[in-house]
C-alpha atoms as a PDB file:
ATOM      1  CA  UNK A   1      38.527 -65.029 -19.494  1.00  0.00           C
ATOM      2  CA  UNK A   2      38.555 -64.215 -15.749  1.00  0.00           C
ATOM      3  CA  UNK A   3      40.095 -60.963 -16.704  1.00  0.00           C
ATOM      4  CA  UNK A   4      37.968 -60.014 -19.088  1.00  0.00           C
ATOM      5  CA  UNK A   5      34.744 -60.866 -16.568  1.00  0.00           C
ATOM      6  CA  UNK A   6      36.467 -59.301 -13.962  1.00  0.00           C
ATOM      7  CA  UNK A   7      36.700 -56.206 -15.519  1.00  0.00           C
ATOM      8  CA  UNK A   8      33.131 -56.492 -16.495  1.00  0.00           C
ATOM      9  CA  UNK A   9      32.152 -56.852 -12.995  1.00  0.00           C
ATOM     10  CA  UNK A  10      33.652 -53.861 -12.575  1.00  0.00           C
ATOM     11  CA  UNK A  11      32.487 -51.514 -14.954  1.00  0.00           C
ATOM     12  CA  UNK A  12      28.685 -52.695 -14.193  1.00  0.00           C
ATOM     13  CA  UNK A  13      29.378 -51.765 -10.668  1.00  0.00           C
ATOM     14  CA  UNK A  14      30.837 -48.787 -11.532  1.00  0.00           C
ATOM     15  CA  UNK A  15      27.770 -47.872 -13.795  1.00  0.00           C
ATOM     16  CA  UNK A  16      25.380 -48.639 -11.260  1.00  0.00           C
ATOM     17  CA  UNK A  17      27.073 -46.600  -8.801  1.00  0.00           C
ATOM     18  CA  UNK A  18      27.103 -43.164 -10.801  1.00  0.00           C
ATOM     19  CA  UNK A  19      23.438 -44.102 -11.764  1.00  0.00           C
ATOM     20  CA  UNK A  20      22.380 -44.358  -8.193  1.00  0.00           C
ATOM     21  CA  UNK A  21      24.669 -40.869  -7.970  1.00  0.00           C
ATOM     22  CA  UNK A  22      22.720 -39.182 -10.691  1.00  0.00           C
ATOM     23  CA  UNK A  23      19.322 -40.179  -9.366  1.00  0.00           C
ATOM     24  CA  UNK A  24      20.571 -38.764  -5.312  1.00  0.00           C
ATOM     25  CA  UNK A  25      21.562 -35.511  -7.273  1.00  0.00           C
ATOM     26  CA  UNK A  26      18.297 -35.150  -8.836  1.00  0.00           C
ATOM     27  CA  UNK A  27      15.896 -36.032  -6.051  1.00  0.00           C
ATOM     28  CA  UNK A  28      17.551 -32.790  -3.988  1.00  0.00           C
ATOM     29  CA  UNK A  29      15.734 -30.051  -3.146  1.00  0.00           C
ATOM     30  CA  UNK A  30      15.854 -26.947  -5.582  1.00  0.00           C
ATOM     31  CA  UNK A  31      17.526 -24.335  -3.464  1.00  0.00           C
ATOM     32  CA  UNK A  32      15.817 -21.241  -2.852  1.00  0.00           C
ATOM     33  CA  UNK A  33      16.608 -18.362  -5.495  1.00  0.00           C
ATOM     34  CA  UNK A  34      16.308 -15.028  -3.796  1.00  0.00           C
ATOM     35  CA  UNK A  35      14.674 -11.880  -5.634  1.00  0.00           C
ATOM     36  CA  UNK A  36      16.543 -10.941  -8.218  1.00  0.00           C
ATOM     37  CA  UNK A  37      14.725  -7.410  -8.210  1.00  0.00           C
ATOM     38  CA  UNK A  38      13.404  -5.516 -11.050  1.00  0.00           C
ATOM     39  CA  UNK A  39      11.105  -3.170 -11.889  1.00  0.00           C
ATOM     40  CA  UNK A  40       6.545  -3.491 -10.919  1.00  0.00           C
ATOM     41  CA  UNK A  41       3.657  -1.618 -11.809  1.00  0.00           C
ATOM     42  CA  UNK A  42       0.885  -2.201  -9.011  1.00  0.00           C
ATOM     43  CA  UNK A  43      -2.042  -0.040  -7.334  1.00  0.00           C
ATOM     44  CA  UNK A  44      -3.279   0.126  -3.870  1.00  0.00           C
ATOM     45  CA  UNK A  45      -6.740   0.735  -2.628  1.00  0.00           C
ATOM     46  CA  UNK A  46      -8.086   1.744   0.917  1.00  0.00           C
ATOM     47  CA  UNK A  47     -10.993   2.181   3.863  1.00  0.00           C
ATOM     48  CA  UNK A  48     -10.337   5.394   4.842  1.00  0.00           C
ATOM     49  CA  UNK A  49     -11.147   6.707   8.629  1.00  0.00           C
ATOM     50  CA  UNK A  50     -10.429  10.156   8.554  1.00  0.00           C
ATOM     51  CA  UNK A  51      -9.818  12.284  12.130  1.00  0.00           C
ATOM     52  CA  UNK A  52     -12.314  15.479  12.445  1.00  0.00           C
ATOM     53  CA  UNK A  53     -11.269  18.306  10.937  1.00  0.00           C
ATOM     54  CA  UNK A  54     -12.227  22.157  12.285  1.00  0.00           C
ATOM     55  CA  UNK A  55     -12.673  25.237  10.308  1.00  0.00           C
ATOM     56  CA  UNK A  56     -14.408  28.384  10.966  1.00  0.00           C
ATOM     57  CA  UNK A  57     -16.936  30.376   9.431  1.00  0.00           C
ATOM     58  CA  UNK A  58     -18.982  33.611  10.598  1.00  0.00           C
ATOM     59  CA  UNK A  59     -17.099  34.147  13.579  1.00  0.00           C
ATOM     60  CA  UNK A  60     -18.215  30.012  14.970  1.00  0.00           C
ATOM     61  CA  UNK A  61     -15.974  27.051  15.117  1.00  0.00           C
ATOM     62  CA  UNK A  62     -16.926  24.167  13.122  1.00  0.00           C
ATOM     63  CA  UNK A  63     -15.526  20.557  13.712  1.00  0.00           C
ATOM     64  CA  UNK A  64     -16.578  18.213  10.986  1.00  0.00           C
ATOM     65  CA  UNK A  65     -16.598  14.404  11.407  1.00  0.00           C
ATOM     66  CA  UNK A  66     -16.468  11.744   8.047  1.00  0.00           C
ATOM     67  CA  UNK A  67     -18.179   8.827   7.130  1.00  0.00           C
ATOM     68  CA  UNK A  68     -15.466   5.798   6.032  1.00  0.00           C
ATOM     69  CA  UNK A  69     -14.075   7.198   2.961  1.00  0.00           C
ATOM     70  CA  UNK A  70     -12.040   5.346   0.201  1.00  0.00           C
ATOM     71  CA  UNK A  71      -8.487   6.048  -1.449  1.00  0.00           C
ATOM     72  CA  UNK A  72      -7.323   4.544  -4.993  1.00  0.00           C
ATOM     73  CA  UNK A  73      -3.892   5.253  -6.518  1.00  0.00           C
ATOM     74  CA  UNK A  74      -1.456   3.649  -9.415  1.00  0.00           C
ATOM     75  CA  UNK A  75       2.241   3.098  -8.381  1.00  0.00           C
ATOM     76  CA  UNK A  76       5.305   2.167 -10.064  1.00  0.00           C
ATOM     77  CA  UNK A  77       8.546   0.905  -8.721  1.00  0.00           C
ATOM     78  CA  UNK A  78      11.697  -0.791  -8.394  1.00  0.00           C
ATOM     79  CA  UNK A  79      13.167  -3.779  -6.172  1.00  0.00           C
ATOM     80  CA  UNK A  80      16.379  -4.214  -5.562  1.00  0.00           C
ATOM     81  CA  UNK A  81      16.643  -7.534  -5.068  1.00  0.00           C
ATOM     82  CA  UNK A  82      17.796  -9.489  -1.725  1.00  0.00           C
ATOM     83  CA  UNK A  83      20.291  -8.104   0.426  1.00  0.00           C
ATOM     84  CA  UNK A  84      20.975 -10.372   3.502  1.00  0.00           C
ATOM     85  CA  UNK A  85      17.761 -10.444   5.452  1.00  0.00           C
ATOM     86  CA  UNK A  86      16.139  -7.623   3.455  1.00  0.00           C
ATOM     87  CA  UNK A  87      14.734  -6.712   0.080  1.00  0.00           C
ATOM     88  CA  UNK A  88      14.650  -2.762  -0.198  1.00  0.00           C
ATOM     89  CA  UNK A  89      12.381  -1.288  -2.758  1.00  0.00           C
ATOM     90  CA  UNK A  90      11.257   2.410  -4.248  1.00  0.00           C
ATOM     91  CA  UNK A  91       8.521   3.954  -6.160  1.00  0.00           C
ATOM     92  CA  UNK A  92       6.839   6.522  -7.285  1.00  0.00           C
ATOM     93  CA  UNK A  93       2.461   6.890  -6.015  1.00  0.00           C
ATOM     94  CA  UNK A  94      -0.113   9.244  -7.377  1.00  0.00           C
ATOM     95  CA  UNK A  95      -3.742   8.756  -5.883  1.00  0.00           C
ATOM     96  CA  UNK A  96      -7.624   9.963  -5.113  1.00  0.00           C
ATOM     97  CA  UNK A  97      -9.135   9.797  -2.303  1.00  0.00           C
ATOM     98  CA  UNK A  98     -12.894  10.863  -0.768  1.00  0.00           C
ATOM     99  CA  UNK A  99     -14.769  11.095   2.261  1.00  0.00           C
ATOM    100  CA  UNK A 100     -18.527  12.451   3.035  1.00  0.00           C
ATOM    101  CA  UNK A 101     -19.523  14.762   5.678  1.00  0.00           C
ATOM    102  CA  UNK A 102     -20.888  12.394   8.429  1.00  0.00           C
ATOM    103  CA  UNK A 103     -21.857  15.689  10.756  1.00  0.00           C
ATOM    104  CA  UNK A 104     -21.031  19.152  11.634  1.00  0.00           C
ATOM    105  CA  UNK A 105     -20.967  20.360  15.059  1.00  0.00           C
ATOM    106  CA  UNK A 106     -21.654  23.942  15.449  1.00  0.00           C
ATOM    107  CA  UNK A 107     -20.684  25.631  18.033  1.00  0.00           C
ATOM    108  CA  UNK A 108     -20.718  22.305  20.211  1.00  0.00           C
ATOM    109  CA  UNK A 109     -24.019  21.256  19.078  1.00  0.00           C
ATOM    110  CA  UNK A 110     -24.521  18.663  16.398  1.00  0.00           C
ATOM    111  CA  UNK A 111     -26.396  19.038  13.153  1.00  0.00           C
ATOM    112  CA  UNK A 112     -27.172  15.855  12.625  1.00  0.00           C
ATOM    113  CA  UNK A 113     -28.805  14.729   9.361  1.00  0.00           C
ATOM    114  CA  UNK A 114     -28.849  18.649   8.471  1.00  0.00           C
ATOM    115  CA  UNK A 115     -25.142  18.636   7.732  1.00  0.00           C
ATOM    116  CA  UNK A 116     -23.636  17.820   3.801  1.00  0.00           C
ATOM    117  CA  UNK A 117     -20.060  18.480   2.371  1.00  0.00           C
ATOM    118  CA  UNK A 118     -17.115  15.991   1.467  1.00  0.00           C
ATOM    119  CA  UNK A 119     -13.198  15.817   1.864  1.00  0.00           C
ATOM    120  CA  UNK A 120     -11.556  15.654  -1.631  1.00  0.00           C
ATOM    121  CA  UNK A 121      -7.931  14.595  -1.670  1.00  0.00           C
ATOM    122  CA  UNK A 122      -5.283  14.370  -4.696  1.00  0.00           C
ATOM    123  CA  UNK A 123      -2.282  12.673  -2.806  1.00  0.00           C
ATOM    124  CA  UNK A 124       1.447  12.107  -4.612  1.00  0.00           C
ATOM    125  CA  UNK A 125       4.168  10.465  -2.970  1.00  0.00           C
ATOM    126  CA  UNK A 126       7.973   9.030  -2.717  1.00  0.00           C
ATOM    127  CA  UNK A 127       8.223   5.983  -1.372  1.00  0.00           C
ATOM    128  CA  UNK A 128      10.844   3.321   0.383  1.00  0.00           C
ATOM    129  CA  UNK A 129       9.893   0.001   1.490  1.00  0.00           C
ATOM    130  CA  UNK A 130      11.531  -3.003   3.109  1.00  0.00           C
ATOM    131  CA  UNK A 131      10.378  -6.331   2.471  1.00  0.00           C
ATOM    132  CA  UNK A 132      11.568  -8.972   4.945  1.00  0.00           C
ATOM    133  CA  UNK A 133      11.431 -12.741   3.313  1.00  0.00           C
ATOM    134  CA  UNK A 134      10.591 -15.097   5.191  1.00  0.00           C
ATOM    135  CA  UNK A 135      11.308 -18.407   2.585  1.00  0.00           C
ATOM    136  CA  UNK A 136       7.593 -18.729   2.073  1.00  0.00           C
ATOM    137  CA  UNK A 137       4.606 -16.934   0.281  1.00  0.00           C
ATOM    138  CA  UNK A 138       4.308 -14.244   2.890  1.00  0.00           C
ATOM    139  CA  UNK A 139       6.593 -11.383   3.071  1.00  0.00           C
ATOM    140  CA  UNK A 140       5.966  -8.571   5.501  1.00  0.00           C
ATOM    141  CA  UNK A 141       6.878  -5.518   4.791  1.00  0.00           C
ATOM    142  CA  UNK A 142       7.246  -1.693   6.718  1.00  0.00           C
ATOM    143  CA  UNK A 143       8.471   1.861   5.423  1.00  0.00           C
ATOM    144  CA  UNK A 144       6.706   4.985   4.081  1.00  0.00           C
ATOM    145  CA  UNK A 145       6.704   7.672   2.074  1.00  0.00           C
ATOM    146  CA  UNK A 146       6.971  11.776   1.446  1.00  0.00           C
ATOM    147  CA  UNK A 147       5.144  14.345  -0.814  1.00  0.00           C
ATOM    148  CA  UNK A 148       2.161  16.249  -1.245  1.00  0.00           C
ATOM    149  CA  UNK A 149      -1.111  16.235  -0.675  1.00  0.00           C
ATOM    150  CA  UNK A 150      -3.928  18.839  -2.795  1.00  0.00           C
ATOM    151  CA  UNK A 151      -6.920  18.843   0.235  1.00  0.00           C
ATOM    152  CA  UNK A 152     -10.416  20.091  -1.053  1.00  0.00           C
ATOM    153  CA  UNK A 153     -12.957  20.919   1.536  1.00  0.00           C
ATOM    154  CA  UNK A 154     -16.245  21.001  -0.746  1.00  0.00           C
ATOM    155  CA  UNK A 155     -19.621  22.747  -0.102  1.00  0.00           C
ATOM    156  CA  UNK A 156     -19.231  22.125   3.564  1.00  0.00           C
ATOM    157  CA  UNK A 157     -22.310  23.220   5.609  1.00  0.00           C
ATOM    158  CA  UNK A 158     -25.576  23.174   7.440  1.00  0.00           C
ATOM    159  CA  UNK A 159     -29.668  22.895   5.333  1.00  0.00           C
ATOM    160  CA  UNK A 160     -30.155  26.191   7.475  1.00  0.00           C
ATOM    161  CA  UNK A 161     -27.240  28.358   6.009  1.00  0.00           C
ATOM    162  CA  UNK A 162     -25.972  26.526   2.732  1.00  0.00           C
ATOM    163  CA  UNK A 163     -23.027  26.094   2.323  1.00  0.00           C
ATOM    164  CA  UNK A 164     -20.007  27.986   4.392  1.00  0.00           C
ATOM    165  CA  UNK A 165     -16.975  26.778   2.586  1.00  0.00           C
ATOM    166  CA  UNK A 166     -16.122  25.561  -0.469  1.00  0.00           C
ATOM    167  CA  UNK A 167     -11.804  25.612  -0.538  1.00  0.00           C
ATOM    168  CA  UNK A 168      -8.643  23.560  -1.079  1.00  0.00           C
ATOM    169  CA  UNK A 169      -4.930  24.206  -0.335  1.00  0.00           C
ATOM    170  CA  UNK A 170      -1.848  22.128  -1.092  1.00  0.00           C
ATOM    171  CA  UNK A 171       0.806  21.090   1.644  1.00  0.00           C
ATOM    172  CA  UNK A 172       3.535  18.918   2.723  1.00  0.00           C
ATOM    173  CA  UNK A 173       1.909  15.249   3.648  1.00  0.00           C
ATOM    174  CA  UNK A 174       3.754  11.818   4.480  1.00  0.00           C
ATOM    175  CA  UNK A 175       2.685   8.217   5.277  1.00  0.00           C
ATOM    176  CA  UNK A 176       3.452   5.565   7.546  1.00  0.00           C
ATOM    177  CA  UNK A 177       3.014   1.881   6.232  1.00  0.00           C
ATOM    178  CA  UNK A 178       3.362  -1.790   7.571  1.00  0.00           C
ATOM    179  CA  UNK A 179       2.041  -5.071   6.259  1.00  0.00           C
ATOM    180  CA  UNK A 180       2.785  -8.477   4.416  1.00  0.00           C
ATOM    181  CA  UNK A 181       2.779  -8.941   1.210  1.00  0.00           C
ATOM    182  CA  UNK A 182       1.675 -12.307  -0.538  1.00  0.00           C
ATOM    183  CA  UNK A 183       3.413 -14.074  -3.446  1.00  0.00           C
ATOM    184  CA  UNK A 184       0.058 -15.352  -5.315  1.00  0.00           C
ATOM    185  CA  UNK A 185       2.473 -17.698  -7.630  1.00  0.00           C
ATOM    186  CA  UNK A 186       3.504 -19.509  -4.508  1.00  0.00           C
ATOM    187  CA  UNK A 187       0.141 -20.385  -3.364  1.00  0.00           C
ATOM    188  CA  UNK A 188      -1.224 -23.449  -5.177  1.00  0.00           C
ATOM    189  CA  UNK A 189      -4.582 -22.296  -6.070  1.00  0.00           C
ATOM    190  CA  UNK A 190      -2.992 -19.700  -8.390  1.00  0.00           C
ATOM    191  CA  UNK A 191       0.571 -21.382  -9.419  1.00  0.00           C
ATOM    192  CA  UNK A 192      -1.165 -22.366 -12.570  1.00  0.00           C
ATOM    193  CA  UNK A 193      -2.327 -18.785 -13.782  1.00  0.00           C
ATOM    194  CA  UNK A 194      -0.225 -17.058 -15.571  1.00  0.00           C
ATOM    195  CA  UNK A 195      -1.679 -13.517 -15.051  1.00  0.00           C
ATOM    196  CA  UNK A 196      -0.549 -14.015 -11.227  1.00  0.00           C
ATOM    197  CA  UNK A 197       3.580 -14.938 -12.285  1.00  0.00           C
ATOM    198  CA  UNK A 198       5.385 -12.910 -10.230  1.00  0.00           C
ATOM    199  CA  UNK A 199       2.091 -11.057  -8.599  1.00  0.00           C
ATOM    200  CA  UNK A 200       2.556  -9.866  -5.108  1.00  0.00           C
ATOM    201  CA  UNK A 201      -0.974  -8.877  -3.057  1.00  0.00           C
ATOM    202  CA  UNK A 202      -0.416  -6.713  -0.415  1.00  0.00           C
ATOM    203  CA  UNK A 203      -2.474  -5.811   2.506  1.00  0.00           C
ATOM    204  CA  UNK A 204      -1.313  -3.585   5.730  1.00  0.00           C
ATOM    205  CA  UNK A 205      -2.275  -0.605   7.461  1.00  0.00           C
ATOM    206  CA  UNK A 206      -1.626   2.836   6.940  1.00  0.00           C
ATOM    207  CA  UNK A 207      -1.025   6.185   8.977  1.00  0.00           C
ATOM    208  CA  UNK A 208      -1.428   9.542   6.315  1.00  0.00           C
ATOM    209  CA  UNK A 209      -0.665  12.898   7.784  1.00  0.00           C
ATOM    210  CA  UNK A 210      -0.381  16.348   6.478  1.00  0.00           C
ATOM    211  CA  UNK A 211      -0.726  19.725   8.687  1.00  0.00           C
ATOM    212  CA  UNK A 212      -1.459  23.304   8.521  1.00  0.00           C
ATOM    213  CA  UNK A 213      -3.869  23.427   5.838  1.00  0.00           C
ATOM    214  CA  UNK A 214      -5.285  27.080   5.146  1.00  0.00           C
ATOM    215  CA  UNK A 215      -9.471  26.902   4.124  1.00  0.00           C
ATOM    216  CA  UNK A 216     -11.120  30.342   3.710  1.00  0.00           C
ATOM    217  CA  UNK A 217     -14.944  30.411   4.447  1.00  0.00           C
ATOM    218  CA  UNK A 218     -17.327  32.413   1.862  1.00  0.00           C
ATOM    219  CA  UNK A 219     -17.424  35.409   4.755  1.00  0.00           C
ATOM    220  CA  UNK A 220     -13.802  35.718   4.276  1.00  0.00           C
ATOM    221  CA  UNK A 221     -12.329  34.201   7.705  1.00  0.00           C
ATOM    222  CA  UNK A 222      -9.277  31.944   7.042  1.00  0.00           C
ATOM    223  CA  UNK A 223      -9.027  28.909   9.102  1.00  0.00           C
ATOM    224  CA  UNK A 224      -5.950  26.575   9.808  1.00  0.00           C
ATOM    225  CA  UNK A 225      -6.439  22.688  10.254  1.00  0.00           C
ATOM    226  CA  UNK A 226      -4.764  19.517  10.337  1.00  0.00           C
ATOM    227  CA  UNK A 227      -5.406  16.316   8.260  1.00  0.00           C
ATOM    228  CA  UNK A 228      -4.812  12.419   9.403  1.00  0.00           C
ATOM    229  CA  UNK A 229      -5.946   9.337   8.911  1.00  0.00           C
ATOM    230  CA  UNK A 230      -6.014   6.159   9.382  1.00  0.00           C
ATOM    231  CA  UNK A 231      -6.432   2.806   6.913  1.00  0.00           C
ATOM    232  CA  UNK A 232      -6.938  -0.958   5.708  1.00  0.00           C
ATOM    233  CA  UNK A 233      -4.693  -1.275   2.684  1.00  0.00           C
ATOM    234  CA  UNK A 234      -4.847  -3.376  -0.246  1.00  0.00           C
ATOM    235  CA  UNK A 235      -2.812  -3.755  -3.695  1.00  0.00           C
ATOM    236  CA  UNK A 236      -0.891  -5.448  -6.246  1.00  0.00           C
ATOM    237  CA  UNK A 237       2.359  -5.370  -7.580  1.00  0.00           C
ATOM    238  CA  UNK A 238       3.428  -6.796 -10.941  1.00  0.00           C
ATOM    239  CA  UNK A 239       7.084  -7.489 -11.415  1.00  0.00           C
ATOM    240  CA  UNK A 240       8.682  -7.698 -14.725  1.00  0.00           C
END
């Protein structure tokens, strides 16, 4: 009889024991899983502040400054997961974007309220990215991209003449980026949505660039000018 309670001593502690095991197992952290990758659809949006740009017309040199324009394009990608400290990703962008003639100056002298025209551009781009993770919601992010850029200079010109040019011309343009992006899942306000599961929202800054653009004015002089710009970015991206 001794034995017999002896070993049921035993097995009692023994239960106990891999209970309290199981229950130290479970109340462990979940470790962190790192991105997996895959592919995302997304779009990014932008406040625009475009540098002058100078053209001429009827043997004068016109520099044209912009009001805040706006940018909007669709972009599709791919992630390829975490590698050490780093997540590299690519895609593919196609965008519009606008800005209105703020003034002209003629010759050195401005035209004030006088002056009308806008800058029309259809922008398509490679890009590579790098997102760092950080182990929480925000990941910053910094890279660029390469491509093309379609620049329309449209019904540019002064109430006393009309308009001087009206032209567009299609060269080489690139991008600087940098920014963080923010898992939306991860923040409890939106953990419960499902449109937001695996939702990034990005917001950085932007440099654009493209050079040597060739406009030629209604009297027939041809004009070489620069584009750049510089902008407040803001987007999603939608993995799957």
């Amino acid at each position: 009889m001794r034995y017999l309670l002896k070993c049921a001593g035993l097995l009692a502690l023994l239960g106990s024991s891999a209970s309290a095991a199981d229950l130290a197992v479970q109340t462990e952290p979940a470790a962190t899983v790192a991105n997996p990758g895959g592919f995302y659809l997304g779009s990014v949006s932008s406040l625009t502040f475009m540098d002058d740009l100078d053209f001429s017309a009827f043997g004068t040199d016109i520099r044209s400054e912009y009001d805040m324009g706006t940018y909007s394009a669709l972009r599709a990608g791919y992630s390829f997961g975490s590698y050490g400290f780093v997540s590299p990703r690519i895609e593919l962008e196609v965008g519009y974007g606008r800005a209105d003639v703020d003034e002209h100056f003629v010759g050195g002298f401005g035209a004030g309220n006088d002056s009308f025209g806008s800058a029309r551009a259809i922008q398509g781009y490679v890009n590579a990215y790098m997102d760092v993770p950080t182990g929480t919601a925000f990941t910053p992010y910094f890279g660029g991209g390469v491509g093309a850029m379609n620049l329309e200079l449209r019904r540019q010109g002064v109430s006393a003449t009309g308009v001087v040019l009206d032209d567009d011309d299609t060269k080489f343009a690139y991008h600087l980026d940098a920014g963080v992006g923010i898992e939306l899942s991860s923040i409890s306000f939106f953990r419960d949505v499902s449109l937001f599961t695996n939702t990034t929202f990005d917001i950085g800054y932007r440099y654009t660039a493209a050079d040597d653009f060739d406009f030629t004015a209604v009297d027939g002089t041809t004009s070489s000018t620069d584009f750049s710009s510089h902008a407040l970015t803001v987007g999603f991206r939608r993995q799957f």
